[in-house]
PDB file of N, CA and C in Angstrom:
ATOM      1  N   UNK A   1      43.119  52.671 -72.863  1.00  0.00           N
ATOM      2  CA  UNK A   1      42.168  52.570 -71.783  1.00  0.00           C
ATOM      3  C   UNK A   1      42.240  51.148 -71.219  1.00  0.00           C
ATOM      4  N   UNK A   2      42.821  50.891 -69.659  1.00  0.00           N
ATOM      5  CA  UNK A   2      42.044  49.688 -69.155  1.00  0.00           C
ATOM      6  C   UNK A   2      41.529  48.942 -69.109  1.00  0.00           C
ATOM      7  N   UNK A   3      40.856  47.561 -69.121  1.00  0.00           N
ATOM      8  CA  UNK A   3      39.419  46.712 -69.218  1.00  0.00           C
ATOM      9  C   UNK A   3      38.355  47.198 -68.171  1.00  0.00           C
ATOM     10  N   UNK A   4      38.995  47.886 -67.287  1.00  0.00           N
ATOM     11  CA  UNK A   4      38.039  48.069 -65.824  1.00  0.00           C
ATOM     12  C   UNK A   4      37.643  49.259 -65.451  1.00  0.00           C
ATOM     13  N   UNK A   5      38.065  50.382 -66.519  1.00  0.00           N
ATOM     14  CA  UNK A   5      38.108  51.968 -66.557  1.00  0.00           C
ATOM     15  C   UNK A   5      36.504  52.269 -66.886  1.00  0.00           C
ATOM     16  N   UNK A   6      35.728  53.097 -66.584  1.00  0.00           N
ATOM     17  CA  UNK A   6      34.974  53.509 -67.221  1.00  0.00           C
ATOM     18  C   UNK A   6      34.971  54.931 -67.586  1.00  0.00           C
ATOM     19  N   UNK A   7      34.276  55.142 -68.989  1.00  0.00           N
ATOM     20  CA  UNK A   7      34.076  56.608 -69.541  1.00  0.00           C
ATOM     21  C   UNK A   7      33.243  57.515 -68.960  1.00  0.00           C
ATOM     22  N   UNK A   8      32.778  58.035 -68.919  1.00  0.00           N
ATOM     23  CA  UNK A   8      31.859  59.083 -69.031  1.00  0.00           C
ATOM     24  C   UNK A   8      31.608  60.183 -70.112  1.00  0.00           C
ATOM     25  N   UNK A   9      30.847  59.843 -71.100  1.00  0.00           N
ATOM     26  CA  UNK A   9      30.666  60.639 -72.293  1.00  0.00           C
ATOM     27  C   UNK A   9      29.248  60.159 -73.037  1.00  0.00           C
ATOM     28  N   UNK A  10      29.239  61.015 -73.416  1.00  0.00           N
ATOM     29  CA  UNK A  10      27.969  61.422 -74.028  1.00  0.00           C
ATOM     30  C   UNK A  10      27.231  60.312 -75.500  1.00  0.00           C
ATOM     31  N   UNK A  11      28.555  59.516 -75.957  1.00  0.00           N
ATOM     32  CA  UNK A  11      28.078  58.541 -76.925  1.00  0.00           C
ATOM     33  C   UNK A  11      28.636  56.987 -76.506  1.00  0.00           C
ATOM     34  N   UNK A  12      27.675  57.092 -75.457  1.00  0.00           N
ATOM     35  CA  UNK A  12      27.412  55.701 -74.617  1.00  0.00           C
ATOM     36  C   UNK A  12      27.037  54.978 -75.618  1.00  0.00           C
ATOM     37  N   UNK A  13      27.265  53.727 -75.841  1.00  0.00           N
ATOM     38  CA  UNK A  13      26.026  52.955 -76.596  1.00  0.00           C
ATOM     39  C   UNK A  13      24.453  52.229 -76.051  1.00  0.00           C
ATOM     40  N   UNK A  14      25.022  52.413 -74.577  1.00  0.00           N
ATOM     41  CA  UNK A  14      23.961  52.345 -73.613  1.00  0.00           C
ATOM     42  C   UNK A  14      23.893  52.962 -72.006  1.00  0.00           C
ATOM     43  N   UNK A  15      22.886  53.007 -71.502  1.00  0.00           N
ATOM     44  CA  UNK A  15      23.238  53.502 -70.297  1.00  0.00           C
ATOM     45  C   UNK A  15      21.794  52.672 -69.328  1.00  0.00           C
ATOM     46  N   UNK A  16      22.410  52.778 -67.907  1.00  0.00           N
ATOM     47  CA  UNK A  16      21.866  51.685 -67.052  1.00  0.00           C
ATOM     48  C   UNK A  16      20.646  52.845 -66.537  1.00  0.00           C
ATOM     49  N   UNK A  17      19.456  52.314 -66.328  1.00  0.00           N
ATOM     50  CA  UNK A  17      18.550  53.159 -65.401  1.00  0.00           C
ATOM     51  C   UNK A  17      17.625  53.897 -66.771  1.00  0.00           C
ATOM     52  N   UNK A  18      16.929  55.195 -66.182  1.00  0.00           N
ATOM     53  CA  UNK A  18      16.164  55.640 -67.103  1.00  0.00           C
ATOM     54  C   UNK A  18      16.014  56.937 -67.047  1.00  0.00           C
ATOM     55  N   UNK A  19      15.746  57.364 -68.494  1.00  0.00           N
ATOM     56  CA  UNK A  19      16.097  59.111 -68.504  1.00  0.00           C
ATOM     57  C   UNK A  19      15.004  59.745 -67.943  1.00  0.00           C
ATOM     58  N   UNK A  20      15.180  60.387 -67.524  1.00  0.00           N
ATOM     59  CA  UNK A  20      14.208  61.414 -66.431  1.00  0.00           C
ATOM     60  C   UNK A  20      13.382  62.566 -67.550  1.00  0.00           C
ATOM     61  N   UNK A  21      14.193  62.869 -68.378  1.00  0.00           N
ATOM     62  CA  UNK A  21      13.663  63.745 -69.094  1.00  0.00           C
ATOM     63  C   UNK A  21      13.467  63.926 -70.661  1.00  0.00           C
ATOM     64  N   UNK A  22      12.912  62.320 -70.382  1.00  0.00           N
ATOM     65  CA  UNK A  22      12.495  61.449 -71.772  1.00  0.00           C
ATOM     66  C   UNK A  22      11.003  60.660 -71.297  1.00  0.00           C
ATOM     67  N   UNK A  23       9.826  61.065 -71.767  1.00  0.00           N
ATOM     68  CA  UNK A  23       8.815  60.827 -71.672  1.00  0.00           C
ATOM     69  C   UNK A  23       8.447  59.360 -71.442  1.00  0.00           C
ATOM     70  N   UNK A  24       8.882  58.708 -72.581  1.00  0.00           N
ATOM     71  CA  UNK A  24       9.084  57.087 -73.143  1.00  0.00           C
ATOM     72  C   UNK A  24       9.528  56.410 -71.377  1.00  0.00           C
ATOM     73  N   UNK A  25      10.250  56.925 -71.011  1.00  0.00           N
ATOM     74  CA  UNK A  25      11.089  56.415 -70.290  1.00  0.00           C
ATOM     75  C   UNK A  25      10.729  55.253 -69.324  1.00  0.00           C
ATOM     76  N   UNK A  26       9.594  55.304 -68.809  1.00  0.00           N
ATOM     77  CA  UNK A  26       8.534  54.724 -68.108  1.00  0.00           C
ATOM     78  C   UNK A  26       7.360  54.363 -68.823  1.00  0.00           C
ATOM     79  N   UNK A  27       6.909  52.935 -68.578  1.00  0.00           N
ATOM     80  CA  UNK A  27       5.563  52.516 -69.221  1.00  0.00           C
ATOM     81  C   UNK A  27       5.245  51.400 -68.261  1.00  0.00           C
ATOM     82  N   UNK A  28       3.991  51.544 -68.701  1.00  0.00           N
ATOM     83  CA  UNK A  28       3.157  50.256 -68.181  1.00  0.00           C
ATOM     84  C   UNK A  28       2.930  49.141 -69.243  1.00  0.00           C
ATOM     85  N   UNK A  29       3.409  48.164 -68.386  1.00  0.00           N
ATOM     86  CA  UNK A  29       3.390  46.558 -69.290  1.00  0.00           C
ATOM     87  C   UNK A  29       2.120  46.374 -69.565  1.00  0.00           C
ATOM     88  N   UNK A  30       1.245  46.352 -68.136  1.00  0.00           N
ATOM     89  CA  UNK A  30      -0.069  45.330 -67.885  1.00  0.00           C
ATOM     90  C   UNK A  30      -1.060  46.227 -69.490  1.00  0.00           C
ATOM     91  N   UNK A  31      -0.812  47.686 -70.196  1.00  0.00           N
ATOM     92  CA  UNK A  31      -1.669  48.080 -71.051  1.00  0.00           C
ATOM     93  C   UNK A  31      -1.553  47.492 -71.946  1.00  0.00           C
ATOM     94  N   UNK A  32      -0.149  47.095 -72.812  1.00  0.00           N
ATOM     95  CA  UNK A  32      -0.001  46.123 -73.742  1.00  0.00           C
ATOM     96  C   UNK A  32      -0.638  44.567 -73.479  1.00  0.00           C
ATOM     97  N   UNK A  33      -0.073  44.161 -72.567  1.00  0.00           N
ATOM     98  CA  UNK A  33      -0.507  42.934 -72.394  1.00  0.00           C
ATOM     99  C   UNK A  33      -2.036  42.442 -72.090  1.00  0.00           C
ATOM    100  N   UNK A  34      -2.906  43.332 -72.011  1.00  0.00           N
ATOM    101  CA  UNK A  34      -4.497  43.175 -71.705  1.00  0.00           C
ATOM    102  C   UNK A  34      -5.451  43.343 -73.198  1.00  0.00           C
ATOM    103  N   UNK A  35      -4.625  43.988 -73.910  1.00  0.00           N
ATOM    104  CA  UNK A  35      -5.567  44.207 -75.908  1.00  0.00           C
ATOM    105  C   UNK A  35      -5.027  43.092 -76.669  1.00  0.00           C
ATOM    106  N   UNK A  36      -4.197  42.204 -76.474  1.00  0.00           N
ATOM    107  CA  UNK A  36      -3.954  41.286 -77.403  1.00  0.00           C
ATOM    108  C   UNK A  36      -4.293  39.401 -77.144  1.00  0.00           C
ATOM    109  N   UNK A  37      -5.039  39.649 -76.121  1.00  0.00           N
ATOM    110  CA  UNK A  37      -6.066  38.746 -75.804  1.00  0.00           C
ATOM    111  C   UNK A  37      -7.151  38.001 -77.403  1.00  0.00           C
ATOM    112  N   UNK A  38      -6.551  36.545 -77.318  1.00  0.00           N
ATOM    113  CA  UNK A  38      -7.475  36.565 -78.389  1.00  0.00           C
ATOM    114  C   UNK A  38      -8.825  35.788 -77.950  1.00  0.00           C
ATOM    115  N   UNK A  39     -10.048  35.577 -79.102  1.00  0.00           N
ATOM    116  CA  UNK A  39     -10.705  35.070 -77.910  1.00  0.00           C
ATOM    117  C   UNK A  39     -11.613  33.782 -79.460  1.00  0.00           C
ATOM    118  N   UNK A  40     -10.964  32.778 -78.660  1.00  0.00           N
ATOM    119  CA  UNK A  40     -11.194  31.268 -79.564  1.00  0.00           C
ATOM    120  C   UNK A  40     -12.589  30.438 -79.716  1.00  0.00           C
ATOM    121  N   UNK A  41     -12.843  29.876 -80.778  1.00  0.00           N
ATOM    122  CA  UNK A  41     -14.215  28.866 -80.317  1.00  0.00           C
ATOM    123  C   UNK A  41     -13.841  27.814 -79.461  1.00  0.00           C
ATOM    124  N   UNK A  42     -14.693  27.294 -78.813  1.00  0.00           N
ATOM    125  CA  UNK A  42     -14.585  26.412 -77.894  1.00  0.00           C
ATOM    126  C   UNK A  42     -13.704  25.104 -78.362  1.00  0.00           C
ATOM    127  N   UNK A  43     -14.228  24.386 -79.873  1.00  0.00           N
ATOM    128  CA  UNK A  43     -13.436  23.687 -79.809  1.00  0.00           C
ATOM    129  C   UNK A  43     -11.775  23.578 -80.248  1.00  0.00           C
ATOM    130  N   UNK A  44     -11.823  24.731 -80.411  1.00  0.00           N
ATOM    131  CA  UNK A  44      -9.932  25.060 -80.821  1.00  0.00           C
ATOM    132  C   UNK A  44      -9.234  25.348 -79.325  1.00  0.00           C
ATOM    133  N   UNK A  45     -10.131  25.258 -78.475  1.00  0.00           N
ATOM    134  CA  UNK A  45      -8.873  25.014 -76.787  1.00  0.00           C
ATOM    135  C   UNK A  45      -8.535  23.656 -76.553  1.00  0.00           C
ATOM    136  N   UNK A  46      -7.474  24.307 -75.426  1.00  0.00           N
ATOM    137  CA  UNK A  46      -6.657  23.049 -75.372  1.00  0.00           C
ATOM    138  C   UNK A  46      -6.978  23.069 -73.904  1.00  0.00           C
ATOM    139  N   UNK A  47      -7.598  22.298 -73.446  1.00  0.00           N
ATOM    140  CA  UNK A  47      -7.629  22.694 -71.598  1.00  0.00           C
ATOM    141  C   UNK A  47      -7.122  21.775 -71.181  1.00  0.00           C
ATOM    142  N   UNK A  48      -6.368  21.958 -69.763  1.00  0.00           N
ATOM    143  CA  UNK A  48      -5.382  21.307 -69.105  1.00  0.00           C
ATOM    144  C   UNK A  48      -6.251  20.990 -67.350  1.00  0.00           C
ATOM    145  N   UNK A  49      -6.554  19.458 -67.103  1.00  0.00           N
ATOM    146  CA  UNK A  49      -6.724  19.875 -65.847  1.00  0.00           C
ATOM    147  C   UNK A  49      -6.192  19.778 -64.673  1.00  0.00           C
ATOM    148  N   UNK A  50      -6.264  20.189 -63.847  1.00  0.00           N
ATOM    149  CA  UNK A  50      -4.977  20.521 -62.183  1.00  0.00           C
ATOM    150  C   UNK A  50      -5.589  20.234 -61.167  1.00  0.00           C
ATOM    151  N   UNK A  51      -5.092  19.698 -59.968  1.00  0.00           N
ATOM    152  CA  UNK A  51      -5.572  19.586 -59.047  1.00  0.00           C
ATOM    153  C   UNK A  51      -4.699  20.107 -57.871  1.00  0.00           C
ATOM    154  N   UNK A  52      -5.356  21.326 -56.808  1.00  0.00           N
ATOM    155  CA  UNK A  52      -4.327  21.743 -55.929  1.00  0.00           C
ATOM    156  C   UNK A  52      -5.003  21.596 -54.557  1.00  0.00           C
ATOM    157  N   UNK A  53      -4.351  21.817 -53.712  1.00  0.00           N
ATOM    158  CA  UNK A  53      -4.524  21.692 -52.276  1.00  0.00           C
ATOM    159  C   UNK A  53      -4.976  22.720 -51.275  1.00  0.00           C
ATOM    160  N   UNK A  54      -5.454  23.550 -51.110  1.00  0.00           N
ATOM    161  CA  UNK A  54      -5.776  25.025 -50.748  1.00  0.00           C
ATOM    162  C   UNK A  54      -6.121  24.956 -48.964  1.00  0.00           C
ATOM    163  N   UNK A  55      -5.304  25.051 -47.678  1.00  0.00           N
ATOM    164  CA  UNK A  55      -5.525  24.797 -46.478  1.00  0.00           C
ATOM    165  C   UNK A  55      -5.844  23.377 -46.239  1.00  0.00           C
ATOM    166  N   UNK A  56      -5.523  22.175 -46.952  1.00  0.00           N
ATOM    167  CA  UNK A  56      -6.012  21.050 -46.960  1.00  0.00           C
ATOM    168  C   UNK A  56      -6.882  20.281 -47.534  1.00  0.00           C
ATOM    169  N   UNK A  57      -7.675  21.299 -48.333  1.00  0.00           N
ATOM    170  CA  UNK A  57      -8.614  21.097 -49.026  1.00  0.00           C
ATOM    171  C   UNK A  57      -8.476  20.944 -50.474  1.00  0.00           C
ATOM    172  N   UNK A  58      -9.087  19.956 -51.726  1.00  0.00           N
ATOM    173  CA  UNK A  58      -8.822  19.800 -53.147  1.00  0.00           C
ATOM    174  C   UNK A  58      -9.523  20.978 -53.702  1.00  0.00           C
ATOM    175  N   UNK A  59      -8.987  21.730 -54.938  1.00  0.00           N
ATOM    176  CA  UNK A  59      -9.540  22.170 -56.007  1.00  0.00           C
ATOM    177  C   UNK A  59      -9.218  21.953 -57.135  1.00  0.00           C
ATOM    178  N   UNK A  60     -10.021  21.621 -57.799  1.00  0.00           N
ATOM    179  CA  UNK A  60      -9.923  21.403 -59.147  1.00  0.00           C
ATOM    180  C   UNK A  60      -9.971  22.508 -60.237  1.00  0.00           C
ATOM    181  N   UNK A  61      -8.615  22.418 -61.381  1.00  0.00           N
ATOM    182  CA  UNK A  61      -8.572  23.746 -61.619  1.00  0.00           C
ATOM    183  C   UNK A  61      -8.325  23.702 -62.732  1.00  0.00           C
ATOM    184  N   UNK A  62      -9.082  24.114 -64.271  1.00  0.00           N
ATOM    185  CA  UNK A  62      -9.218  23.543 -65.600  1.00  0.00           C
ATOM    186  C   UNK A  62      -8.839  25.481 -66.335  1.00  0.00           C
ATOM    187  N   UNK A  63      -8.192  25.150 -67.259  1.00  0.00           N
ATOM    188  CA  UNK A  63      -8.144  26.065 -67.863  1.00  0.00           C
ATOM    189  C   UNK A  63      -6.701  26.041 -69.180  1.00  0.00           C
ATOM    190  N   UNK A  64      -6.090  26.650 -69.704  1.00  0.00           N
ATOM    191  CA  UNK A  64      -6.630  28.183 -69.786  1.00  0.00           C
ATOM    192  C   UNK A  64      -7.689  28.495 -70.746  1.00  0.00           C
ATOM    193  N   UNK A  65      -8.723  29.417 -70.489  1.00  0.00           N
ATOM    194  CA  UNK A  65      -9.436  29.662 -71.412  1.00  0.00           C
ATOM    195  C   UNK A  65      -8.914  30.958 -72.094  1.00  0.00           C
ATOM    196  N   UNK A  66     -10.039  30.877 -73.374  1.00  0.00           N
ATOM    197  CA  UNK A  66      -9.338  32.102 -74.519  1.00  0.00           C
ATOM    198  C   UNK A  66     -10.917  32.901 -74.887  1.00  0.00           C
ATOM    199  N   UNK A  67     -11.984  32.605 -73.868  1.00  0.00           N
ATOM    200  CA  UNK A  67     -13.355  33.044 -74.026  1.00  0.00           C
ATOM    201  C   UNK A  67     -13.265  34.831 -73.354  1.00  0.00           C
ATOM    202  N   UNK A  68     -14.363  35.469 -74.060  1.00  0.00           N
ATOM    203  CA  UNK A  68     -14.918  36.947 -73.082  1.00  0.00           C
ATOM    204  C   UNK A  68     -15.621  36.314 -71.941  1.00  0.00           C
ATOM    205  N   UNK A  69     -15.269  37.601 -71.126  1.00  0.00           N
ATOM    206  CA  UNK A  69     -15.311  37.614 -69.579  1.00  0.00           C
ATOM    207  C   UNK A  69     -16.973  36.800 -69.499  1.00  0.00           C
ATOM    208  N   UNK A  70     -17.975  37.612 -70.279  1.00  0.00           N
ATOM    209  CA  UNK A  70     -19.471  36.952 -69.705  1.00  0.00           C
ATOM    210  C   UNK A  70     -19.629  35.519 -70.740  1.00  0.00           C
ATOM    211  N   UNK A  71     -19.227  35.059 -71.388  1.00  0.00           N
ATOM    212  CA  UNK A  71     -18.919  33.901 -72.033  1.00  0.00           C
ATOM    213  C   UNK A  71     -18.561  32.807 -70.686  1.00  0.00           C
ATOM    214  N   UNK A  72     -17.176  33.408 -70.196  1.00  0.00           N
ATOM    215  CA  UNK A  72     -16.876  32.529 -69.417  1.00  0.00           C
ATOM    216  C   UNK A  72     -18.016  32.048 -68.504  1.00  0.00           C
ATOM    217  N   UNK A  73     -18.207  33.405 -67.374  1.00  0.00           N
ATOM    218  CA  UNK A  73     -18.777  33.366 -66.330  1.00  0.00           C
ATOM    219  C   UNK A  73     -20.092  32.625 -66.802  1.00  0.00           C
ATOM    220  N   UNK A  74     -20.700  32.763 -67.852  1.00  0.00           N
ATOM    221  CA  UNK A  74     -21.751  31.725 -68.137  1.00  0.00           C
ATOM    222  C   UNK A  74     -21.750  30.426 -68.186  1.00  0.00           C
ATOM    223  N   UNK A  75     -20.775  30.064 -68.750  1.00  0.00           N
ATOM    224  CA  UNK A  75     -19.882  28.508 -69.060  1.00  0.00           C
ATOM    225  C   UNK A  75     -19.601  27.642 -67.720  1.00  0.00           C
ATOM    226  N   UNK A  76     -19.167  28.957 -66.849  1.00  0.00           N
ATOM    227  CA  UNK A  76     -18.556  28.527 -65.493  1.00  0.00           C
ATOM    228  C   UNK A  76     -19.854  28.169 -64.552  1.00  0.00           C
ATOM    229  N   UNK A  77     -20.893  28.960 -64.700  1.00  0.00           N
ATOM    230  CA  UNK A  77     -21.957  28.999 -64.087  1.00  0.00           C
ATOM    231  C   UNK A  77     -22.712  27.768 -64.189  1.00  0.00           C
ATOM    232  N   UNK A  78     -22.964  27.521 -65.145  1.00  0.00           N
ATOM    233  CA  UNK A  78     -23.317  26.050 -66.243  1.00  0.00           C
ATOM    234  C   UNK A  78     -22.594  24.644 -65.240  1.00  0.00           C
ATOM    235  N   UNK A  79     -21.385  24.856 -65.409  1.00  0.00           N
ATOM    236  CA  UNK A  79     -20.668  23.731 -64.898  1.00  0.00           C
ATOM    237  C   UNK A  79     -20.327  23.327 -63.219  1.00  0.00           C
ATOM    238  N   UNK A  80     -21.160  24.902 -62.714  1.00  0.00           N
ATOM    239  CA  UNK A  80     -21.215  24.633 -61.135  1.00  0.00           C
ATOM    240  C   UNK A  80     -22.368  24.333 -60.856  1.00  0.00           C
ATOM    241  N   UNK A  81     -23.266  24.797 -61.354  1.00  0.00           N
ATOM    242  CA  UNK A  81     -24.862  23.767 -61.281  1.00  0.00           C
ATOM    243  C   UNK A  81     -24.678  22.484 -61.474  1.00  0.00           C
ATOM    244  N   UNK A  82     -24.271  21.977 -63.023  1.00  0.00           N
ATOM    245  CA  UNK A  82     -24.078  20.065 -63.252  1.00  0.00           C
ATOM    246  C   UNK A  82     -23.729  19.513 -62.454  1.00  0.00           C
ATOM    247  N   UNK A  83     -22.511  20.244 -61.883  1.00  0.00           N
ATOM    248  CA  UNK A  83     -21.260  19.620 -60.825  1.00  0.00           C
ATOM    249  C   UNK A  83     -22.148  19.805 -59.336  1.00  0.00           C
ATOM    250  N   UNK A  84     -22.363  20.552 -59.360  1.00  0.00           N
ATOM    251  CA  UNK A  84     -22.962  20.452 -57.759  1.00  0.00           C
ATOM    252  C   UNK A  84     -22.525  21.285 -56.828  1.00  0.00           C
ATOM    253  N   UNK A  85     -21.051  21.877 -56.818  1.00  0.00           N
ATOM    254  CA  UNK A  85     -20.302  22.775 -56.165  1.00  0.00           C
ATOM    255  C   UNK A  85     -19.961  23.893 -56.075  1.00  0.00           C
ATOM    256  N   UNK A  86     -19.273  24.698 -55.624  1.00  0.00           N
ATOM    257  CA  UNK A  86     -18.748  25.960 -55.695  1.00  0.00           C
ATOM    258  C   UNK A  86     -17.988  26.116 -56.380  1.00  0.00           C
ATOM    259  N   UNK A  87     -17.701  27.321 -56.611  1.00  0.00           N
ATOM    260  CA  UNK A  87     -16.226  27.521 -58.054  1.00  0.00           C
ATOM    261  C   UNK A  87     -16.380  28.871 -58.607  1.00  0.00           C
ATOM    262  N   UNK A  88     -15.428  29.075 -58.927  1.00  0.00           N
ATOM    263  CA  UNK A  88     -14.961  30.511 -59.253  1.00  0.00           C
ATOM    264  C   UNK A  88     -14.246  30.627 -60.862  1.00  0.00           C
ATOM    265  N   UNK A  89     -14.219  31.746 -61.837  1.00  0.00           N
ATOM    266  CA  UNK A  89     -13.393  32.128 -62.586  1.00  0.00           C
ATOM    267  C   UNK A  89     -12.773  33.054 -62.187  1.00  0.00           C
ATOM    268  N   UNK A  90     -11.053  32.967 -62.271  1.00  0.00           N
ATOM    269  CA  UNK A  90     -10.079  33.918 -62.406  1.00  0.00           C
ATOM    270  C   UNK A  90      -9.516  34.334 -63.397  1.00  0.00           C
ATOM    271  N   UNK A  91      -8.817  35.519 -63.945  1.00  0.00           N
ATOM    272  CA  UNK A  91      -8.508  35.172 -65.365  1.00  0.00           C
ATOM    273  C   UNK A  91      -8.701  34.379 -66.271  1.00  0.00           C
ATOM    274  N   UNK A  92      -7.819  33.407 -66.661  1.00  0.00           N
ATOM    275  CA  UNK A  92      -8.108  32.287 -67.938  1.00  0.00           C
ATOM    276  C   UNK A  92      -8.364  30.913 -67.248  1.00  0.00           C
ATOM    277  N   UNK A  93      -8.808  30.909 -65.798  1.00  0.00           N
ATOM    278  CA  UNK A  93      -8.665  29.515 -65.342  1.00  0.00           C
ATOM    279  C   UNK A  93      -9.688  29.576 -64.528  1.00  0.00           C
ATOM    280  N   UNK A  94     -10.707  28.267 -64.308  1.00  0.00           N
ATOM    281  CA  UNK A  94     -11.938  28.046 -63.967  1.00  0.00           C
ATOM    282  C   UNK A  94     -11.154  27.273 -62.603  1.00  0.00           C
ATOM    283  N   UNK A  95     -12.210  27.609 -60.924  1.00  0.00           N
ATOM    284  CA  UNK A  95     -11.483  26.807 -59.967  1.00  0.00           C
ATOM    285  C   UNK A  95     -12.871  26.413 -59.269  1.00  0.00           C
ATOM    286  N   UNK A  96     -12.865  24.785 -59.153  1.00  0.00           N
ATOM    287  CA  UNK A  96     -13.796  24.300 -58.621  1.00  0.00           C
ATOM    288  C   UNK A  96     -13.473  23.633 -57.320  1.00  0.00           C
ATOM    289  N   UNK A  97     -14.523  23.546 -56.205  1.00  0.00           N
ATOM    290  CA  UNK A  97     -14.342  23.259 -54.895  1.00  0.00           C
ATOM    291  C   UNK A  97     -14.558  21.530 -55.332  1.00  0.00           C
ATOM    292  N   UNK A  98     -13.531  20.733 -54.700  1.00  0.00           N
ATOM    293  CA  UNK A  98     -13.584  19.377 -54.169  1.00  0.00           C
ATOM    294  C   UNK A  98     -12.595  18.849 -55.789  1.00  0.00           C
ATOM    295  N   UNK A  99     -12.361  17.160 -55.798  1.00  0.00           N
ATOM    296  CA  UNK A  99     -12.126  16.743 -57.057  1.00  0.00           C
ATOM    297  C   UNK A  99     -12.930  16.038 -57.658  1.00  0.00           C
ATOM    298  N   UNK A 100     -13.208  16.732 -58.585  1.00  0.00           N
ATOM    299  CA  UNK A 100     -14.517  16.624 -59.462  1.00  0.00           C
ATOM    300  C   UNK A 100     -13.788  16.421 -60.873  1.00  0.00           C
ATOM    301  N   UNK A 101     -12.328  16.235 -61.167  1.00  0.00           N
ATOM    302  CA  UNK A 101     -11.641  16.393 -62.917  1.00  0.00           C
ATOM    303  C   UNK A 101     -12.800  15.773 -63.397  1.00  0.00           C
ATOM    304  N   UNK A 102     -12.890  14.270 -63.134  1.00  0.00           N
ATOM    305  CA  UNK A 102     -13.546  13.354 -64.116  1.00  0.00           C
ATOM    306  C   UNK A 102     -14.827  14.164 -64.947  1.00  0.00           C
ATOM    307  N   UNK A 103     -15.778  14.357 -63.613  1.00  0.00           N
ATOM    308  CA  UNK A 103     -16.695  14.907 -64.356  1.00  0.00           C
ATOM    309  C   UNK A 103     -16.696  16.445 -65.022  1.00  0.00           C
ATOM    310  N   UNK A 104     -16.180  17.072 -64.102  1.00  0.00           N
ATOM    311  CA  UNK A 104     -15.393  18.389 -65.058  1.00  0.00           C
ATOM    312  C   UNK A 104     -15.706  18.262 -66.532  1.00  0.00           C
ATOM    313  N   UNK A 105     -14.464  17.445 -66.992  1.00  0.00           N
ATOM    314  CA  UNK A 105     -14.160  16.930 -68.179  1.00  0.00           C
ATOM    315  C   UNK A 105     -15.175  16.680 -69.185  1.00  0.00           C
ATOM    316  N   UNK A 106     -16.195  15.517 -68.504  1.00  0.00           N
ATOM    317  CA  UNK A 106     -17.134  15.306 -69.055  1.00  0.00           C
ATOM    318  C   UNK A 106     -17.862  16.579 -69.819  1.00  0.00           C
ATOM    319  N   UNK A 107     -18.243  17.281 -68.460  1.00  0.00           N
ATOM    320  CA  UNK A 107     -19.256  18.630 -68.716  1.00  0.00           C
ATOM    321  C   UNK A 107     -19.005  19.460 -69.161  1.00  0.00           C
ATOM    322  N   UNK A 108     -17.557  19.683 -69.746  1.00  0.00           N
ATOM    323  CA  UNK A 108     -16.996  20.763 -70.424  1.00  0.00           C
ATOM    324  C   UNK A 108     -16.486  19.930 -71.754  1.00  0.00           C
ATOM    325  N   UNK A 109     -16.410  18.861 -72.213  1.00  0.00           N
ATOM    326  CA  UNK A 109     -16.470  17.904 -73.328  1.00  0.00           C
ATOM    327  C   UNK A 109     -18.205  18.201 -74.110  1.00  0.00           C
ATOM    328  N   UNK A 110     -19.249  18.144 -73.439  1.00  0.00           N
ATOM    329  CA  UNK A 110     -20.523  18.195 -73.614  1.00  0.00           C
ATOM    330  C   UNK A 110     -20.606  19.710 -74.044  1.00  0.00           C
ATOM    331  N   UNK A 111     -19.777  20.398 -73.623  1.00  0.00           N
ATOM    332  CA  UNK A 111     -19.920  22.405 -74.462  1.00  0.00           C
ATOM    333  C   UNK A 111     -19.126  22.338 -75.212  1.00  0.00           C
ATOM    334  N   UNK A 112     -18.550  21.361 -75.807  1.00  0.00           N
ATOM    335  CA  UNK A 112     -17.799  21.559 -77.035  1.00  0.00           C
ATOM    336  C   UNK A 112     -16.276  21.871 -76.993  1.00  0.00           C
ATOM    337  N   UNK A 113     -16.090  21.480 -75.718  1.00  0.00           N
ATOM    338  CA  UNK A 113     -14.539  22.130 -75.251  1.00  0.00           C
ATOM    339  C   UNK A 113     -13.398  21.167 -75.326  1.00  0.00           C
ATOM    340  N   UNK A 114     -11.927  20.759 -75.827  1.00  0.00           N
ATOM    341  CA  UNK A 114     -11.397  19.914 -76.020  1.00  0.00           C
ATOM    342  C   UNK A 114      -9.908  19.557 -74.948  1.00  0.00           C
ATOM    343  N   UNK A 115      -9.400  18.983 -74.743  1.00  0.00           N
ATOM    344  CA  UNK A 115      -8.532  18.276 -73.507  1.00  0.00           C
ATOM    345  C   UNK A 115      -7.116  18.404 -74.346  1.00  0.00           C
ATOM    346  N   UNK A 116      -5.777  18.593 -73.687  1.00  0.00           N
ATOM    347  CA  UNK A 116      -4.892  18.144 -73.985  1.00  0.00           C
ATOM    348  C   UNK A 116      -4.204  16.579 -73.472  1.00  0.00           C
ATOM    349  N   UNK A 117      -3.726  15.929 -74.148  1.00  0.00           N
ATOM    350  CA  UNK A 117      -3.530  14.543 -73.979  1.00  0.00           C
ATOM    351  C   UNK A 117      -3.074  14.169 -72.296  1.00  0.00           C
TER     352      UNK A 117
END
């Protein structure tokens, strides 16, 4: 046989695409990837903070967190009152209107929460 020939037979060791009439064949990622969420005490995070530009405008953007959803949104809630501003949680990352890191930091240092270097 050739280097450039191909077979056609039945003890492929693999084959490209997916069997139609094999159940398995198709899955969804996002189900695995949403149950193995773990969810940490405050002071075993490592939070990172960011600053981005959004139409011209700063946001300040601290995360990732490893908290439940109403954990967060409480935490988050907490730290937009101190702060003074608007701000949102998305997934694992808290986004605050204007640059505020410094005090961020502070106010999420004061809940027990810890910084990477």
């Amino acid at each position: 046989m050739r280097p450039l020939e191909r077979r056609m037979a039945d003890n492929i060791p693999f084959s490209i695409g997916s069997a139609l009439d094999n159940a398995l064949g198709w899955s969804l990622e996002a189900e695995t990837k949403g149950s193995s969420k773990e969810i940490k005490e405050p002071c075993k995070h490592r939070l990172v903070l960011k600053m981005e530009k959004r139409r011209g405008k700063p946001v300040s953007m601290v995360g990732p967190f490893s908290l439940s959803k109403e954990r967060m949104t409480l935490v988050c809630s907490n730290v937009k009152r101190r702060l003074g501003s608007g701000g949102t949680c998305k997934d694992e990352w808290m986004e605050f209107q204007g640059e505020c890191r410094e005090k961020l930091k502070l106010f999420l240092q004061d809940e027990g929460f810890l910084f990477k270097a």
